[in-house]
Protein backbone atom coordinates (compact mmCIF):
# COMPACT_ATOMS: atom_id res chain seq x y z
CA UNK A 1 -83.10 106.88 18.99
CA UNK A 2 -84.62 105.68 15.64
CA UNK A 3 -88.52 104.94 16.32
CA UNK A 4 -89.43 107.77 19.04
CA UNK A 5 -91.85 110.29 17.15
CA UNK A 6 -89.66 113.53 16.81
CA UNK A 7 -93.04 115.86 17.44
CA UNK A 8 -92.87 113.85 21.37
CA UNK A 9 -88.88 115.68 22.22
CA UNK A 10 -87.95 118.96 23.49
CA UNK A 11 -88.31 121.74 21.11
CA UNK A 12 -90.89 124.48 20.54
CA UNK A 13 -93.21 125.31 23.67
CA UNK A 14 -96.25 124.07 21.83
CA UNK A 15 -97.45 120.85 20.30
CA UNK A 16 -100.07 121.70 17.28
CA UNK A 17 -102.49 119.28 19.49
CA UNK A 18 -104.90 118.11 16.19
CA UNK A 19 -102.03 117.67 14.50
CA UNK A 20 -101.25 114.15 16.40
CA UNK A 21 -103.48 111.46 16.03
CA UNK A 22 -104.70 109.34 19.47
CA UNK A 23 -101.95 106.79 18.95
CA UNK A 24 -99.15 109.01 18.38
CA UNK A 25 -100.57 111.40 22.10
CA UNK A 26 -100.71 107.93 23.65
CA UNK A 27 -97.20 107.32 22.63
CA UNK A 28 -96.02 110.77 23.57
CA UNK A 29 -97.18 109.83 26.81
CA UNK A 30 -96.13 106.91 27.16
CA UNK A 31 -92.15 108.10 26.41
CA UNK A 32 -93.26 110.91 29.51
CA UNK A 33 -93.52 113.25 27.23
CA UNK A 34 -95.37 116.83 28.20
CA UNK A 35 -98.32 116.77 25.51
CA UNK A 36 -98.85 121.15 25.60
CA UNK A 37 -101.38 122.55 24.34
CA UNK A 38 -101.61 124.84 21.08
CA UNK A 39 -103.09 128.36 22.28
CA UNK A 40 -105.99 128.50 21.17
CA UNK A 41 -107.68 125.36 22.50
CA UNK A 42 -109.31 124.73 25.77
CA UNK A 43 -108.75 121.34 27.77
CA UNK A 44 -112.43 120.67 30.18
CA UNK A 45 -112.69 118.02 32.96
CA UNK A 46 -115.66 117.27 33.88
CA UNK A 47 -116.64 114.27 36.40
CA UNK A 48 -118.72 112.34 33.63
CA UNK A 49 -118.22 112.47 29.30
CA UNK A 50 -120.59 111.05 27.73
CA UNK A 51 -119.14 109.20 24.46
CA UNK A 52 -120.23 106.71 21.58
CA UNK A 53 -118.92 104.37 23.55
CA UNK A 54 -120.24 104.92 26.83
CA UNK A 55 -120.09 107.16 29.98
CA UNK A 56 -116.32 107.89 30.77
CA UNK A 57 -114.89 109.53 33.90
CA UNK A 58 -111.30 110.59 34.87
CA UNK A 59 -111.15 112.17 30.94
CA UNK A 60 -109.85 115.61 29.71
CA UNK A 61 -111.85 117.03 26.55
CA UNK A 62 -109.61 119.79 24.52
CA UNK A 63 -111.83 122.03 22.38
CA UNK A 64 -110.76 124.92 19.75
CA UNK A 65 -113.64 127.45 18.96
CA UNK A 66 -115.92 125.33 17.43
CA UNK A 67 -114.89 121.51 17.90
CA UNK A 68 -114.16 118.63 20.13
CA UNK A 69 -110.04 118.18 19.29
CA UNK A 70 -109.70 115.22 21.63
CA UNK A 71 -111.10 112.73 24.45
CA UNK A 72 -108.44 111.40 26.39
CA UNK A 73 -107.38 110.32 29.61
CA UNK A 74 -107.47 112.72 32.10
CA UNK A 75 -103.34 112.19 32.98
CA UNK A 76 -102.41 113.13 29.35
CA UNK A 77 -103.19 116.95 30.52
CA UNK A 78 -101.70 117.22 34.18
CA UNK A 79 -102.20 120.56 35.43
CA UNK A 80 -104.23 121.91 32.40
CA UNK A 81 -107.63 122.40 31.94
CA UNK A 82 -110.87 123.66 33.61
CA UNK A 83 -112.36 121.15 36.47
CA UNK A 84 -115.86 120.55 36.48
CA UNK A 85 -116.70 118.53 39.19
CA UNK A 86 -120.05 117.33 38.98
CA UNK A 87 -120.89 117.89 35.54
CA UNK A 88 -121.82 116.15 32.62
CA UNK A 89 -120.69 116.70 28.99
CA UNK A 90 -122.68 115.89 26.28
CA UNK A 91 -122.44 116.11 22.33
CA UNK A 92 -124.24 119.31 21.52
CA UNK A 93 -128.70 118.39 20.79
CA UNK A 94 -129.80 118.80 17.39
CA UNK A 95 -132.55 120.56 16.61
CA UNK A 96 -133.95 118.66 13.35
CA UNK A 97 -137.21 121.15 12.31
CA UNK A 98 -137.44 124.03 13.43
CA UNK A 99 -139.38 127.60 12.39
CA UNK A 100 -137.41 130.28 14.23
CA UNK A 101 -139.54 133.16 13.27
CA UNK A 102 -142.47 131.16 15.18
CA UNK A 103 -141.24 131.66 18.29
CA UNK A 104 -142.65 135.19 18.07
CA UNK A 105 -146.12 133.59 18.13
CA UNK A 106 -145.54 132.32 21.99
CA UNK A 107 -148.26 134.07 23.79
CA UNK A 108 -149.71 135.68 20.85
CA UNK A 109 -152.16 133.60 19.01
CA UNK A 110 -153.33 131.12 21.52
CA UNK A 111 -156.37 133.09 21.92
CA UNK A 112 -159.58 131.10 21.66
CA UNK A 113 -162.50 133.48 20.50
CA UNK A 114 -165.61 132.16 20.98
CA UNK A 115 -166.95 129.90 18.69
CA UNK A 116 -163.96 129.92 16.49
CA UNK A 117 -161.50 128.05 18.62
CA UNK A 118 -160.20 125.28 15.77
CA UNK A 119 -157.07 125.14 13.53
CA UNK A 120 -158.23 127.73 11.08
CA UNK A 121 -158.49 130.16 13.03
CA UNK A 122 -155.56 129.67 14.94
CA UNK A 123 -153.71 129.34 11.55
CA UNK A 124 -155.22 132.92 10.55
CA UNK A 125 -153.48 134.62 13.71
CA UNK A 126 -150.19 132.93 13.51
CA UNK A 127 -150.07 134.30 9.79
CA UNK A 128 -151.33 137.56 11.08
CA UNK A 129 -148.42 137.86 13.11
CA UNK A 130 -146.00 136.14 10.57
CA UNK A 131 -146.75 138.58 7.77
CA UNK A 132 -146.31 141.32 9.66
CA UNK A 133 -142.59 140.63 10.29
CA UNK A 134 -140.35 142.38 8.28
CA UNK A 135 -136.38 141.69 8.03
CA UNK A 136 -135.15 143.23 11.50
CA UNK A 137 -138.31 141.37 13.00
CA UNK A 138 -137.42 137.98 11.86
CA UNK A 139 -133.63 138.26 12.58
CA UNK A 140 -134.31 139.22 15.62
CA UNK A 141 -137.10 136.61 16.67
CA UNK A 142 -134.97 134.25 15.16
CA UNK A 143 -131.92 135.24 17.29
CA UNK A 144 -134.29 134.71 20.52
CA UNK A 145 -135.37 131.34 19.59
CA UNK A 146 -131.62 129.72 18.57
CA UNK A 147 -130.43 131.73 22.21
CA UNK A 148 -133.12 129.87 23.70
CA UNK A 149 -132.27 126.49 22.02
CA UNK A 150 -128.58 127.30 22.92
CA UNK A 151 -128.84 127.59 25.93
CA UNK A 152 -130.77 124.22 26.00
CA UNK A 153 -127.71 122.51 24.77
CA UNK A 154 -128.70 122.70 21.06
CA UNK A 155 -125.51 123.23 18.61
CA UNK A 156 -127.15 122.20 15.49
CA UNK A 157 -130.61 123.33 14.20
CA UNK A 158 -132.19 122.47 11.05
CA UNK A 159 -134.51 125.93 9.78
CA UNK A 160 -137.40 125.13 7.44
CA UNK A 161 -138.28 128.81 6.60
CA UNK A 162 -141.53 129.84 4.32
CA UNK A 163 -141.90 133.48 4.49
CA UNK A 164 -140.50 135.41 1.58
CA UNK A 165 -142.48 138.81 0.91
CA UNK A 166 -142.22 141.99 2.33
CA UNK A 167 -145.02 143.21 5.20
CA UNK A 168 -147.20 144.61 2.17
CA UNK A 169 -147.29 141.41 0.19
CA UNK A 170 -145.07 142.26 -2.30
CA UNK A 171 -141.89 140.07 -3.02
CA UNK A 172 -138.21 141.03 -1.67
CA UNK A 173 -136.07 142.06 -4.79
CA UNK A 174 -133.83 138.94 -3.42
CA UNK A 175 -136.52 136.01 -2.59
CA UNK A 176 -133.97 134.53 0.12
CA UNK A 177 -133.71 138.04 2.09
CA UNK A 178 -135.66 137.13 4.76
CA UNK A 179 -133.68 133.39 4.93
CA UNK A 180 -130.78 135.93 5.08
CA UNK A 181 -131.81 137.13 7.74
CA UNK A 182 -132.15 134.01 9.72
CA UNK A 183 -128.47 132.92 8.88
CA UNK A 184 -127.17 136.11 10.48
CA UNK A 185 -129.29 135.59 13.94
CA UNK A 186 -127.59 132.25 13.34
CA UNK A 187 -124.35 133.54 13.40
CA UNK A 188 -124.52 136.24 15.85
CA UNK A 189 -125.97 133.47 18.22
CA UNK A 190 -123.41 130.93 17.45
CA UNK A 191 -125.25 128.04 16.52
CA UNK A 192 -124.64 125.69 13.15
């Protein structure tokens, strides 16, 4: 019949999920159409979503490799997805300053020698250990601290970055190599 949405019949074994808006799933499912899922994407259901609008239960989230595809009723995915009773799910954190390479400092400079316990001189041992970082030391610092702030639920982190010579003072040939370096511990971690 004229009217019914031709991607809700019959036909190939999977419906490109993004590719329908919420209206057009809602009317899918309201003709009893099977909504599948493109391979590819994951459908969660958790007890609670938390959502710009509010805490939701009895909802299905469907997720591709790095996004939220679609919050909908639970019922629009019978038999699909990954339970998760007693869980939460919550937008990823953002981290909004961060200095990776500092995280190589826990432990390290919060020595207090005597008579010389102020800023100053804690300033002169975290650049004691900063400078002596060179590019496999930062990326891999860095890659410790944005694994420790994913795990924390952090998907986003903003990196203010200020060293840009080489252990012996002298500039890198490319004055972002060291920023380089953060943006692969980045990327081998998986965080934005």
């Amino acid at each position: 019949p004229s009217g019914i949405d031709t991607r809700c019949r019959p036909g190939p074994p999977w419906v490109r999920l993004i590719s329908l808006s919420v209206r057009e799933l809602t009317s899918c499912s309201a003709m009893g159409a099977t909504v599948r899922i493109e391979e590819g994407l994951t459908v969660v259901k958790p007890e609670w979503v938390w959502t710009p609008s509010g805490l939701l239960t009895e909802h299905a989230v469907v997720l591709d490799s790095t996004h939220i595809v679609d919050v909908a009723p639970a019922e629009r995915y019978p038999g699909l997805g990954v339970q998760l009773p007693g869980r939460l799910l919550l937008p990823g954190f953002v981290n909004a300053h961060s200095h990776a390479f500092q995280r190589g400092f826990r432990g390290h400079v919060q020595d207090r020698p005597a008579g010389r316990d102020d800023f100053w001189s804690w300033r002169a041992r975290m650049y004691g250990m900063a400078n002596a970082l060179d590019v496999d030391g930062i990326r891999a610092v860095s890659a410790l601290a944005f694994l420790e702030m994913a795990e924390a639920g952090v998907t986003r982190v903003g990196e203010f970055h200020y060293l840009h010579h080489q252990v012996d003072g002298q500039p890198y040939d490319d004055p972002d190599e060291l920023a380089h370096a953060v943006l692969e511990a980045a990327a081998q971690v998986g965080i934005g």
